[in-house]
PDB file of N, CA and C in Angstrom:
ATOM      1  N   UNK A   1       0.858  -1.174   0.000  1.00  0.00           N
ATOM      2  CA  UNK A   1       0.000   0.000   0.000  1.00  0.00           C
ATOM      3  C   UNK A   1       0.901   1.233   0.000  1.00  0.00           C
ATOM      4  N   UNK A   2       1.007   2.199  -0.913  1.00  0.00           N
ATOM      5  CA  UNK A   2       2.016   3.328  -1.233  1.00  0.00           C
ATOM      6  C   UNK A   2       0.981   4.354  -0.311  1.00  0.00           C
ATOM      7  N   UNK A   3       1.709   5.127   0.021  1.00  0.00           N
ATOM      8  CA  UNK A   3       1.378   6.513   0.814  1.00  0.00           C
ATOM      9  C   UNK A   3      -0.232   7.317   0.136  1.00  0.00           C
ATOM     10  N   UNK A   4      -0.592   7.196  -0.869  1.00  0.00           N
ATOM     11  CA  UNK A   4      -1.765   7.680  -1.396  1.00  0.00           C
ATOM     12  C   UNK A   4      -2.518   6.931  -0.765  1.00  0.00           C
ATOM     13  N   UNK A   5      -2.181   5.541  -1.281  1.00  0.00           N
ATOM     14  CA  UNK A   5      -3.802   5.174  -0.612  1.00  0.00           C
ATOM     15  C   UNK A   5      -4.003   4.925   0.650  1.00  0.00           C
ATOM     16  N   UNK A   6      -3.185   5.146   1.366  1.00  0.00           N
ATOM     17  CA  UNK A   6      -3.227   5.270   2.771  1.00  0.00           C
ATOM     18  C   UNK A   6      -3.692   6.277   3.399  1.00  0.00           C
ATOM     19  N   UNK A   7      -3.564   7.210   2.605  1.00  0.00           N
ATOM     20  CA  UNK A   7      -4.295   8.771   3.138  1.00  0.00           C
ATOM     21  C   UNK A   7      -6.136   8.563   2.142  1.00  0.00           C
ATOM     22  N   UNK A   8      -6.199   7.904   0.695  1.00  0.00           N
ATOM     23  CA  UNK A   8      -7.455   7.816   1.407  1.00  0.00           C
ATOM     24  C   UNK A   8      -8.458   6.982   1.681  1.00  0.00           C
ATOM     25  N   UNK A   9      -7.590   5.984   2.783  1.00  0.00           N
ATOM     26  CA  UNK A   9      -8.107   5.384   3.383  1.00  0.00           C
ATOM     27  C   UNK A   9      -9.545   5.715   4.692  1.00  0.00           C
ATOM     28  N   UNK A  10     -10.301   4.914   5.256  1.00  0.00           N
ATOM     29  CA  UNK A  10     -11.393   5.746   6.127  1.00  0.00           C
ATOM     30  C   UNK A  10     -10.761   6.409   7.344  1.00  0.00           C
ATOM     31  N   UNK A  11      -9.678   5.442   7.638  1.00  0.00           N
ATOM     32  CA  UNK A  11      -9.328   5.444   8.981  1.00  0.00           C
ATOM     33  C   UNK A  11      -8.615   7.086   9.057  1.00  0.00           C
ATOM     34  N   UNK A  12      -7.868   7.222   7.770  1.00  0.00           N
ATOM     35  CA  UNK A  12      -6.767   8.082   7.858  1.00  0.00           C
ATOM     36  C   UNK A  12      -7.617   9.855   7.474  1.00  0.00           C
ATOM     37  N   UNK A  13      -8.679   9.422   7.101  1.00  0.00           N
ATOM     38  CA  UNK A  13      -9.868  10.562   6.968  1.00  0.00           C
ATOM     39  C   UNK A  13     -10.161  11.499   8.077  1.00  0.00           C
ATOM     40  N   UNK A  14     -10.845  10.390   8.789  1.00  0.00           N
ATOM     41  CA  UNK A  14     -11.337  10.441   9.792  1.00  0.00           C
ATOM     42  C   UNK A  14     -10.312  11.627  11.097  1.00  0.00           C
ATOM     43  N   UNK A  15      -8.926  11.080  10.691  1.00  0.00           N
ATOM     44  CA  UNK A  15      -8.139  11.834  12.020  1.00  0.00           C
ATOM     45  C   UNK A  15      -7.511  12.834  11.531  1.00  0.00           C
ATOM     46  N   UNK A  16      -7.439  13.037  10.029  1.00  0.00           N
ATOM     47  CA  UNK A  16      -7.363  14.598   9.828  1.00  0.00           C
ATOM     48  C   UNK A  16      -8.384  15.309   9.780  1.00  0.00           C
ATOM     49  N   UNK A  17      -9.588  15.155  10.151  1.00  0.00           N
ATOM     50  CA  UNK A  17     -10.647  16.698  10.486  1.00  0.00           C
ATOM     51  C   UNK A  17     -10.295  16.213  12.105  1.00  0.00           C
ATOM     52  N   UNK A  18      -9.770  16.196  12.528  1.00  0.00           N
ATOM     53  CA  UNK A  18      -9.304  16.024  14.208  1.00  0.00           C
ATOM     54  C   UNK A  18      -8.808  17.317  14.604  1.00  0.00           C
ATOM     55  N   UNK A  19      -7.742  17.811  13.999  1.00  0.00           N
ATOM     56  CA  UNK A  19      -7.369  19.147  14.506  1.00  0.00           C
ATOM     57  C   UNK A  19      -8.477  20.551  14.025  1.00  0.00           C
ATOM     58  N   UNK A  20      -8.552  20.212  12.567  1.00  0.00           N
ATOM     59  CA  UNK A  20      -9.714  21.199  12.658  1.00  0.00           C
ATOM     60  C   UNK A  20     -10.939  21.862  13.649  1.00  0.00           C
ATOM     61  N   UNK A  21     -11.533  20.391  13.796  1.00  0.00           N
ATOM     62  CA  UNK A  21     -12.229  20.507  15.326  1.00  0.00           C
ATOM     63  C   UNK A  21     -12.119  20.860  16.439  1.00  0.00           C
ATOM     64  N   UNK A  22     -10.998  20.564  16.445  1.00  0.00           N
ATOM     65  CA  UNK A  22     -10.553  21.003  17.742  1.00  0.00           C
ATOM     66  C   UNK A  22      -9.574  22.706  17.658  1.00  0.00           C
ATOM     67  N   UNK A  23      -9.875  23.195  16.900  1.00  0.00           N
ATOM     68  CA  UNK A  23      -9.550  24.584  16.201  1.00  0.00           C
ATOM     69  C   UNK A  23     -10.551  25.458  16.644  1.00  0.00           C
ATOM     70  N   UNK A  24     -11.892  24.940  16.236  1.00  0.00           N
ATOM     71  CA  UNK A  24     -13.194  25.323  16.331  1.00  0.00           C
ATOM     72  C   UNK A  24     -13.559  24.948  17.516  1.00  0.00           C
ATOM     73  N   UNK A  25     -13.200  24.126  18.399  1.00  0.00           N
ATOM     74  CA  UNK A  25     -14.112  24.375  19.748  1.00  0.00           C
ATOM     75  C   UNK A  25     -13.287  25.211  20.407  1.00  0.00           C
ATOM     76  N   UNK A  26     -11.718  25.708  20.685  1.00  0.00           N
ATOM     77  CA  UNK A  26     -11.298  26.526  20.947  1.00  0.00           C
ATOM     78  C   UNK A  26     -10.699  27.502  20.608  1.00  0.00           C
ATOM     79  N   UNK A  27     -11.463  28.266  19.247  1.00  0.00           N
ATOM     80  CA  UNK A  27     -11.451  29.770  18.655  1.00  0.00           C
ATOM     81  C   UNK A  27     -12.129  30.555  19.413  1.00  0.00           C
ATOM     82  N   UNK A  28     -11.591  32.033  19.386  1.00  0.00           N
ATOM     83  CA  UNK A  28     -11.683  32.852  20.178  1.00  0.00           C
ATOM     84  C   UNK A  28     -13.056  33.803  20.003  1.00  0.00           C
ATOM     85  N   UNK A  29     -13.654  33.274  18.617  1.00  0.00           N
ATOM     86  CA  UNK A  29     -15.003  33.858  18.565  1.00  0.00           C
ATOM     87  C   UNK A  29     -16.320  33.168  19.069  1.00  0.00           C
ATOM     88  N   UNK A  30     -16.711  33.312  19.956  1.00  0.00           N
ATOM     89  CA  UNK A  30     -17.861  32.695  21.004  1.00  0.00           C
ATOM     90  C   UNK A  30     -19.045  33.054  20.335  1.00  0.00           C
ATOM     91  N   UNK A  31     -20.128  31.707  20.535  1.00  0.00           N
ATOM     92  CA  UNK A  31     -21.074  32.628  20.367  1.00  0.00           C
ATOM     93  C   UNK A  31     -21.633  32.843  21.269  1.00  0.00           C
ATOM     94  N   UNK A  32     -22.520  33.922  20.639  1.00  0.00           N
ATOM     95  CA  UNK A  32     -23.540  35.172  21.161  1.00  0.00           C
ATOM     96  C   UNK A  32     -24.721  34.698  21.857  1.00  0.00           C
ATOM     97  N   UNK A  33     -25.001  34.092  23.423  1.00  0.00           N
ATOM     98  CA  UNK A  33     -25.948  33.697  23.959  1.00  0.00           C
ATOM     99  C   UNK A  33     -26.203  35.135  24.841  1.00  0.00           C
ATOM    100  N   UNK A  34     -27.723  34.301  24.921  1.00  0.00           N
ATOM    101  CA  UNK A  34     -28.495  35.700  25.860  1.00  0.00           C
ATOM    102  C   UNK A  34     -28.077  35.150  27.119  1.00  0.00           C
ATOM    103  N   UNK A  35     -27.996  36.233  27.615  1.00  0.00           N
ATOM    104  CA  UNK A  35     -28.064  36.015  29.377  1.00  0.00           C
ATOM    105  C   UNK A  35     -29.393  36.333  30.011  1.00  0.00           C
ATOM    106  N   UNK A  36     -29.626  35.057  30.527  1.00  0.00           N
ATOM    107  CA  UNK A  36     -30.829  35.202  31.266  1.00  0.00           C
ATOM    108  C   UNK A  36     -31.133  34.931  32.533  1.00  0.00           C
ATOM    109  N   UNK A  37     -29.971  35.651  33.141  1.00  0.00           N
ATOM    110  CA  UNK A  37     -29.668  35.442  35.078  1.00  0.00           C
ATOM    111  C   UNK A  37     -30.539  36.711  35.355  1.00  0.00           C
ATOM    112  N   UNK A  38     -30.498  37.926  34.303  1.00  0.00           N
ATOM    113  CA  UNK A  38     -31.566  39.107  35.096  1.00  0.00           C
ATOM    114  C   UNK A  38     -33.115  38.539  35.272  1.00  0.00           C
ATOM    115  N   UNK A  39     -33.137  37.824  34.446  1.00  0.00           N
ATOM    116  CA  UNK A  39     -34.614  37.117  34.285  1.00  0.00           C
ATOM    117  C   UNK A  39     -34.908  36.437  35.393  1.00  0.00           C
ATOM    118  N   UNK A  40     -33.837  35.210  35.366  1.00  0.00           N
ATOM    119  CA  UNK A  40     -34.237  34.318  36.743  1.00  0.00           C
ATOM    120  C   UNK A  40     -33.878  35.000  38.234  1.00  0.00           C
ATOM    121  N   UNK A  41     -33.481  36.291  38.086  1.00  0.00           N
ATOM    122  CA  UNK A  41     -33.113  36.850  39.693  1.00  0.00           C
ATOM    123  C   UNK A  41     -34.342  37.538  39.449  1.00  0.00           C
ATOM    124  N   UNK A  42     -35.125  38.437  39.055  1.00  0.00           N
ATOM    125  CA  UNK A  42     -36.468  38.736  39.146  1.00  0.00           C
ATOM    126  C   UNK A  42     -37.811  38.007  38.949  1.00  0.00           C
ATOM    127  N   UNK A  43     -37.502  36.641  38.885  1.00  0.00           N
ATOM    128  CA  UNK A  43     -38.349  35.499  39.269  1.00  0.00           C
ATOM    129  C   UNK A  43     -38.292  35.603  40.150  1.00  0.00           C
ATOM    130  N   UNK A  44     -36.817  34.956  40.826  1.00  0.00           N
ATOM    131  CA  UNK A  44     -37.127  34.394  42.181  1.00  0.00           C
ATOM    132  C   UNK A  44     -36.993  35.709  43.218  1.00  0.00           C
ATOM    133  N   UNK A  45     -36.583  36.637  42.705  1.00  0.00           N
ATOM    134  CA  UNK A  45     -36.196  37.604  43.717  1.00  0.00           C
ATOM    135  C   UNK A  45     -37.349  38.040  43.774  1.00  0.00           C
ATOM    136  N   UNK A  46     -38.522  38.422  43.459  1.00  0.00           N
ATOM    137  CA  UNK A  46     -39.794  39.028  43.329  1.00  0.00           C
ATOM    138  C   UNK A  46     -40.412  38.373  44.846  1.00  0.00           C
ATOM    139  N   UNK A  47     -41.183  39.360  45.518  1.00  0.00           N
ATOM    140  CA  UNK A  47     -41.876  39.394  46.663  1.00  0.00           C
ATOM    141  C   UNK A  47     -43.564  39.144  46.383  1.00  0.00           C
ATOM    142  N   UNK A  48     -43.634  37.792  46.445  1.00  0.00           N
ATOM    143  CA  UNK A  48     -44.861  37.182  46.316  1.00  0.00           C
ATOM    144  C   UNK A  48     -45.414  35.965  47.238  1.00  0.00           C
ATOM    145  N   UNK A  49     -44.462  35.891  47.715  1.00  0.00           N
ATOM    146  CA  UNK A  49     -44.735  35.292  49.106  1.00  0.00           C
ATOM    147  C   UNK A  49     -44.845  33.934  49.121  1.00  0.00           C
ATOM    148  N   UNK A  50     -44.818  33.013  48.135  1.00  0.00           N
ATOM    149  CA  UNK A  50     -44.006  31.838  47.767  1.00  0.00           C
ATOM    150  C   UNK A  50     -43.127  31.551  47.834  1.00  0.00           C
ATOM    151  N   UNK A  51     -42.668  30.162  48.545  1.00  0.00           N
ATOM    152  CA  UNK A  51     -41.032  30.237  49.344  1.00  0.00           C
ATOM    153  C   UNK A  51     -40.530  29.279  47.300  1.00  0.00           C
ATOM    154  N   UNK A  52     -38.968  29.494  47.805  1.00  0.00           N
ATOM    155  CA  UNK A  52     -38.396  29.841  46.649  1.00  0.00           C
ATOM    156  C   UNK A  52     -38.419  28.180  46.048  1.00  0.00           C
ATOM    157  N   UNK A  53     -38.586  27.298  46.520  1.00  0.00           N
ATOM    158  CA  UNK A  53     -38.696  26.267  45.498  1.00  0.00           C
ATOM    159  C   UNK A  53     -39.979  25.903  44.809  1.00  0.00           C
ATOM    160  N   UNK A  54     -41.100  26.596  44.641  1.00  0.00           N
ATOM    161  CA  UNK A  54     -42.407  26.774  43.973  1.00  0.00           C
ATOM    162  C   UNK A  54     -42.063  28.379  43.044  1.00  0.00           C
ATOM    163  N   UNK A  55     -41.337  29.002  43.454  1.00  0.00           N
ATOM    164  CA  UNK A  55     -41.518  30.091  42.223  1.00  0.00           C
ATOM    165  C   UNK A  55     -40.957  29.545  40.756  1.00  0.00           C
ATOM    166  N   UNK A  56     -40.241  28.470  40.673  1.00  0.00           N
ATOM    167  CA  UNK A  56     -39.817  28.030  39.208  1.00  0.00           C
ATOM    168  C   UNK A  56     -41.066  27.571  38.428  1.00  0.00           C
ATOM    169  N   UNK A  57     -41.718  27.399  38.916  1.00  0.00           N
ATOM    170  CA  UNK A  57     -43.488  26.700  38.295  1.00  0.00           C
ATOM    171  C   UNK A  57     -43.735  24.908  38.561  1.00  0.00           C
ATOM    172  N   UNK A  58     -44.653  24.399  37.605  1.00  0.00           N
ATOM    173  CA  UNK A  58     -45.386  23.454  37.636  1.00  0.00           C
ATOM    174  C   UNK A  58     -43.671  22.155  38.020  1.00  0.00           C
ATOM    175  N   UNK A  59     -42.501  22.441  37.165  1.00  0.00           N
ATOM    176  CA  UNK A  59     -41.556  21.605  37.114  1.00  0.00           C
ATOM    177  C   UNK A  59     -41.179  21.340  38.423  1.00  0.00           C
ATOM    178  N   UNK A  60     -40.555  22.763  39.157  1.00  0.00           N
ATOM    179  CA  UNK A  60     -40.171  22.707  40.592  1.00  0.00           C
ATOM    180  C   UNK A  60     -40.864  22.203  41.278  1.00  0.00           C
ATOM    181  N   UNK A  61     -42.304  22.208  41.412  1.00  0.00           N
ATOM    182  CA  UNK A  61     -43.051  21.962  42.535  1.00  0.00           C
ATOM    183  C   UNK A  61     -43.281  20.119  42.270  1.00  0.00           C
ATOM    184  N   UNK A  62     -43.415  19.872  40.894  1.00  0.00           N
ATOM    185  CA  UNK A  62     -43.428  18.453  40.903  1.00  0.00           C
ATOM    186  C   UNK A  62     -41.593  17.393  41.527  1.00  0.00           C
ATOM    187  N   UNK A  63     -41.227  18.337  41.334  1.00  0.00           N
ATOM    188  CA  UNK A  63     -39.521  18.085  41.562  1.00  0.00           C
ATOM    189  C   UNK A  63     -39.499  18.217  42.994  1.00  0.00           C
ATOM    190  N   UNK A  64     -40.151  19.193  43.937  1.00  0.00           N
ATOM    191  CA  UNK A  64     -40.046  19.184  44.921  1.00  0.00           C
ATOM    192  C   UNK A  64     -40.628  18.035  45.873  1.00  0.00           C
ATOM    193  N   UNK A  65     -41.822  17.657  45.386  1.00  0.00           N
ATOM    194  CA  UNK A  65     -42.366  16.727  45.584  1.00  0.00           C
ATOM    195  C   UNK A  65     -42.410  15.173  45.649  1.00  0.00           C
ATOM    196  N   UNK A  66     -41.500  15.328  44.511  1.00  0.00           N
ATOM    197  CA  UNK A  66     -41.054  13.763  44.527  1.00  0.00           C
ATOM    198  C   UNK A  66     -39.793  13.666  45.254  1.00  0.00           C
ATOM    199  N   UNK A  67     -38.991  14.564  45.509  1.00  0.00           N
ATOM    200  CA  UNK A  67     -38.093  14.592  45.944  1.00  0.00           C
ATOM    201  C   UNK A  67     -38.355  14.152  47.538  1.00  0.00           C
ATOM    202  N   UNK A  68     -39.360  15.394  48.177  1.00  0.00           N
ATOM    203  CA  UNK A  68     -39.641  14.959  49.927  1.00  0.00           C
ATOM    204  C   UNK A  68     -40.393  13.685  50.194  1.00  0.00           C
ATOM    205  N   UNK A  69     -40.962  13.220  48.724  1.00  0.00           N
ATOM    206  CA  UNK A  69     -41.526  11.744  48.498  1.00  0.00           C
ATOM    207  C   UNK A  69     -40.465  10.734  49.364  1.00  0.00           C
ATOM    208  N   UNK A  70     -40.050  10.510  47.793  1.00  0.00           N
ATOM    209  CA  UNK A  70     -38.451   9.929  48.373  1.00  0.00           C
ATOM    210  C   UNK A  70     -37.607  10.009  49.492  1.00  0.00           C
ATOM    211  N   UNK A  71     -37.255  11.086  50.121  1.00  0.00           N
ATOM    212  CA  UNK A  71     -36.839  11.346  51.143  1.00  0.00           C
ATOM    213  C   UNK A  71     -37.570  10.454  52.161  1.00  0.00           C
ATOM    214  N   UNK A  72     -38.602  10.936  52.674  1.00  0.00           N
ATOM    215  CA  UNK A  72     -39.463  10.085  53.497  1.00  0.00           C
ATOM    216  C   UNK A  72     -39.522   8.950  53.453  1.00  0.00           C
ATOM    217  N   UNK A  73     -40.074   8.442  52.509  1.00  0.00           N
ATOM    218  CA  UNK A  73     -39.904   6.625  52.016  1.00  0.00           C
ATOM    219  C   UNK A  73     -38.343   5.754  52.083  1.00  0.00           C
ATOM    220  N   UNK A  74     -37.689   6.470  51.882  1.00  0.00           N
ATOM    221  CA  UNK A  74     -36.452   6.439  52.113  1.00  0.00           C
ATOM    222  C   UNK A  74     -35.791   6.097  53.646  1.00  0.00           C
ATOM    223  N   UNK A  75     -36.717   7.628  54.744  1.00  0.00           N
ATOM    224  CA  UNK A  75     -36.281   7.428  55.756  1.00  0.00           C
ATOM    225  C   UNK A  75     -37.282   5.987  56.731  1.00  0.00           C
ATOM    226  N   UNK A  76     -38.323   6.352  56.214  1.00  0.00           N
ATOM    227  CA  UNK A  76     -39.720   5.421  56.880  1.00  0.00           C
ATOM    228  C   UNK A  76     -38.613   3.638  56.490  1.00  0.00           C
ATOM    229  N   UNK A  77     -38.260   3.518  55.481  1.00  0.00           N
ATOM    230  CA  UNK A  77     -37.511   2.303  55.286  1.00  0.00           C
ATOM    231  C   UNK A  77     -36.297   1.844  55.896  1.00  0.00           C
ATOM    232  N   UNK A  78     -35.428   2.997  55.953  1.00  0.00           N
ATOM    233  CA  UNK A  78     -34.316   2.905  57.157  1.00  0.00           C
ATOM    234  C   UNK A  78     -34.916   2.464  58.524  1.00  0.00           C
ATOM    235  N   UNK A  79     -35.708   2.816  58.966  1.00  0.00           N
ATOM    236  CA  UNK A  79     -36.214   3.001  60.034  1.00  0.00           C
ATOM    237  C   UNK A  79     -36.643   1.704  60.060  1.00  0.00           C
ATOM    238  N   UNK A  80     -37.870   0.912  59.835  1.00  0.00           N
ATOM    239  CA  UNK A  80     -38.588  -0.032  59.689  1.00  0.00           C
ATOM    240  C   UNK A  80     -36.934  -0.935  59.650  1.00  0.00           C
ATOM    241  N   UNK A  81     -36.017  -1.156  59.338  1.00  0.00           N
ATOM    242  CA  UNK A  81     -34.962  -2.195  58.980  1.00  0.00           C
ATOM    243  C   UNK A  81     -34.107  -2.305  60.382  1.00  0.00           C
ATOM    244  N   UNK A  82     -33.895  -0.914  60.941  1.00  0.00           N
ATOM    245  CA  UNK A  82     -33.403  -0.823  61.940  1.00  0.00           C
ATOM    246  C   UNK A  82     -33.832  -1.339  63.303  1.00  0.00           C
ATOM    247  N   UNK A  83     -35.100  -0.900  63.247  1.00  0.00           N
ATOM    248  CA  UNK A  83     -36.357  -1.669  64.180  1.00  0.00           C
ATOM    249  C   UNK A  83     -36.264  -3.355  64.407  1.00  0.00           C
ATOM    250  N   UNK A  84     -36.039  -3.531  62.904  1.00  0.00           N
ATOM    251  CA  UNK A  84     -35.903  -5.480  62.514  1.00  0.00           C
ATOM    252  C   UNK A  84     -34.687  -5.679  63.045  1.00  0.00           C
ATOM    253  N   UNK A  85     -33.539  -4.843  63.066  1.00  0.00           N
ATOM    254  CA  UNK A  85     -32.293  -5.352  63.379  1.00  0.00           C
ATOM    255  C   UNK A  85     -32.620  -5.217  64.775  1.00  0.00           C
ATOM    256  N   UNK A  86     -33.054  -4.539  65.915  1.00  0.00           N
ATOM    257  CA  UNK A  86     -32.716  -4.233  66.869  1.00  0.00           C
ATOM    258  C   UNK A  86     -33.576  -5.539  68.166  1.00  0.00           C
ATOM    259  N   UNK A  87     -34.465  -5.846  66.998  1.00  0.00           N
ATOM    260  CA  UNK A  87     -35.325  -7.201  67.912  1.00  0.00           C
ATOM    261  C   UNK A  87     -34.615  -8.500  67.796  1.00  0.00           C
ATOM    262  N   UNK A  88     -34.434  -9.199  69.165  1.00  0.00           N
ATOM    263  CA  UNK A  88     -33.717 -10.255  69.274  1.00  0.00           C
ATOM    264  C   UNK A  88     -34.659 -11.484  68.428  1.00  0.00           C
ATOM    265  N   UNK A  89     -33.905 -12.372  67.826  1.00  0.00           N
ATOM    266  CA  UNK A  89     -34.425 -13.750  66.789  1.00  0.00           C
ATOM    267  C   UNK A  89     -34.768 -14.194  67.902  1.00  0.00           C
ATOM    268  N   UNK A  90     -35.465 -15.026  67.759  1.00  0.00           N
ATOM    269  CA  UNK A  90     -36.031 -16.323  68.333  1.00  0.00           C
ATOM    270  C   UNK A  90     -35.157 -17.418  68.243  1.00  0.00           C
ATOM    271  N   UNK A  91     -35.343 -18.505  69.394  1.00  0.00           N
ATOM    272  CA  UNK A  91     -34.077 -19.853  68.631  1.00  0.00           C
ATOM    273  C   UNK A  91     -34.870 -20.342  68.319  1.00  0.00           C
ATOM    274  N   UNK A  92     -34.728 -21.139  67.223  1.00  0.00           N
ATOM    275  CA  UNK A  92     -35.239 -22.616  66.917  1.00  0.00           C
ATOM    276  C   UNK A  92     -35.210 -23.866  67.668  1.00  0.00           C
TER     277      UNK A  92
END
């Protein structure tokens, strides 16, 4: 196999757009995203009298929820195991 067809081979394709890429994820022209931290600090910063893990909406509050779900069930199960460990067996 002479040097041509080795370059165009798949393999040998493939790892020269390697540096290119990697040219482009660290060029110095960024793009242009919005910032939207003023947004979410006058969400949550807003005085409405909802404590702060329900002001994100319908997502948070279901998130919150399953979360103290879990938690609980979690602890109610620790508990219940510990209880089992702490009672002496019976002999046979």
């Amino acid at each position: 196999m002479n040097l041509q067809e080795l370059r165009n081979s798949h393999c040998v394709r493939g790892t020269e757009k390697l540096p290119v890429l990697a040219r482009r994820a660290f060029s110095s022209s960024a793009r242009t995203l919005n910032n939207r931290v003023p947004e979410a600090q006058k969400l949550f910063q807003a005085d409405n009298g909802l404590p702060v893990h329900i002001k994100g909406g319908t997502g948070d509050v279901l998130l919150y929820r399953f979360t103290m779900t879990i938690t609980l069930g979690g602890t109610c199960y620790s508990l219940y195991w510990l209880l089992l460990a702490s009672m002496p067996q019976k002999k046979a």
